[in-house]
Protein backbone atom coordinates (compact mmCIF):
# COMPACT_ATOMS: atom_id res chain seq x y z
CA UNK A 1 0.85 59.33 -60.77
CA UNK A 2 1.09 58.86 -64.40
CA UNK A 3 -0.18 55.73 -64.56
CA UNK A 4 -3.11 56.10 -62.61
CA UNK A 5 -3.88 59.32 -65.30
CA UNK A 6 -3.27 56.54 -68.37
CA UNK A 7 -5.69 54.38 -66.85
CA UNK A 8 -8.15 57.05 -66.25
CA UNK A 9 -8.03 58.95 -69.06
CA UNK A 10 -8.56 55.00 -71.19
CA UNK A 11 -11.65 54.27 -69.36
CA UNK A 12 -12.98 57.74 -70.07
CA UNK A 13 -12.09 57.33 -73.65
CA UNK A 14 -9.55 60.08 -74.17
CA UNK A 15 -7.21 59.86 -77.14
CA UNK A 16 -3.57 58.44 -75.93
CA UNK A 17 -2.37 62.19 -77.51
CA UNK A 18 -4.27 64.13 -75.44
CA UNK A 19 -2.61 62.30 -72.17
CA UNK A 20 0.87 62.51 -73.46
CA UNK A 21 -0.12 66.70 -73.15
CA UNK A 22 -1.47 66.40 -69.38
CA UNK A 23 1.05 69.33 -67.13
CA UNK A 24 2.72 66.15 -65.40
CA UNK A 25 4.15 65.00 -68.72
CA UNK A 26 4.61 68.05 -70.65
CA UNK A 27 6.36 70.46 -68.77
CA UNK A 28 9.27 68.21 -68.23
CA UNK A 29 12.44 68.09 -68.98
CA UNK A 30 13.41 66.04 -72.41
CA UNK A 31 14.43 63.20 -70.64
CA UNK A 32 11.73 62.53 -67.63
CA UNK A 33 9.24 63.51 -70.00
CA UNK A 34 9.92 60.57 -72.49
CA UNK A 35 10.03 58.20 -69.56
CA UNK A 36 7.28 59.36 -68.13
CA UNK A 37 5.24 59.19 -71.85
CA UNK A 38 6.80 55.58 -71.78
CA UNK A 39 5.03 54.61 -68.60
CA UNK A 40 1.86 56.40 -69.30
CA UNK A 41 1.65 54.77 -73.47
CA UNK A 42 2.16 51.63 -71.57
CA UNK A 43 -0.58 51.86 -68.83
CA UNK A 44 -3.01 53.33 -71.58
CA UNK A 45 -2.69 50.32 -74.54
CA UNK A 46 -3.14 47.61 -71.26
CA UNK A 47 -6.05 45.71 -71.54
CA UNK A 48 -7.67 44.31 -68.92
CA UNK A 49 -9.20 45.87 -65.55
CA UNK A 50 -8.15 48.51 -63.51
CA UNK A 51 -5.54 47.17 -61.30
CA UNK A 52 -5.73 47.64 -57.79
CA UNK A 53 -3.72 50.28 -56.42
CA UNK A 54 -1.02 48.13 -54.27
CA UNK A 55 -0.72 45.95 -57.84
CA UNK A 56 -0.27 49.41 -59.82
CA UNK A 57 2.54 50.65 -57.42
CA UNK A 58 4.41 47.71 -57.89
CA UNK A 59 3.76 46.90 -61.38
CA UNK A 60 4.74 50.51 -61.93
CA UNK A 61 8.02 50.29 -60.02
CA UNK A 62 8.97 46.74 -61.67
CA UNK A 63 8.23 47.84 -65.69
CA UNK A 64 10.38 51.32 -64.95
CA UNK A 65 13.13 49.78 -63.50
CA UNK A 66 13.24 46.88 -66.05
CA UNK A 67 12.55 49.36 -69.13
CA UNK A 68 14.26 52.56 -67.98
CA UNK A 69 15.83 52.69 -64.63
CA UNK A 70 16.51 56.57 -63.46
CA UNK A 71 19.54 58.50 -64.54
C-alpha cells in the first residue's frame, strides 16, 4: 500500500523524491501512477502520528474517492 510506504519512508527520513521512484509507483501506467504519487505526496507531508491501520484504510479510501475517484 502506498500509503503505508509514504508513512514509512517519512519516519525513516527519506526524501519525498526518492518515494515517488519506489517499483509500486513507477512502473505504472501515466495515469495510476499520478494518482498513486497523489496519495503517497499526501500521506508523506501529514503531520502527526502514524495512524492506525483500520484509520489508514479508510482515510485512504475516503481522500481517493473525494480527490480522484478511479477511471
Amino acid at each position: 500500500m502506498v500509503a503505508q510506504r509514504a508513512l514509512a519512508a517519512r519516519a525513516e527520513g527519506q526524501p519525498l523524491d526518492r518515494l515517488l521512484r519506489i517499483q509500486e509507483i513507477a512502473f505504472q501506467e501515466p495515469v495510476r501512477r499520478q494518482r498513486l504519487e497523489k496519495v503517497a505526496t499526501f500521506w508523506f507531508q501529514r503531520e502527526g502520528p502514524a495512524p492506525i491501520p483500520e484509520a489508514l484504510r479508510v482515510g485512504v479510501i475516503s481522500n481517493c474517492v473525494m480527490t480522484s475517484p478511479a477511471p
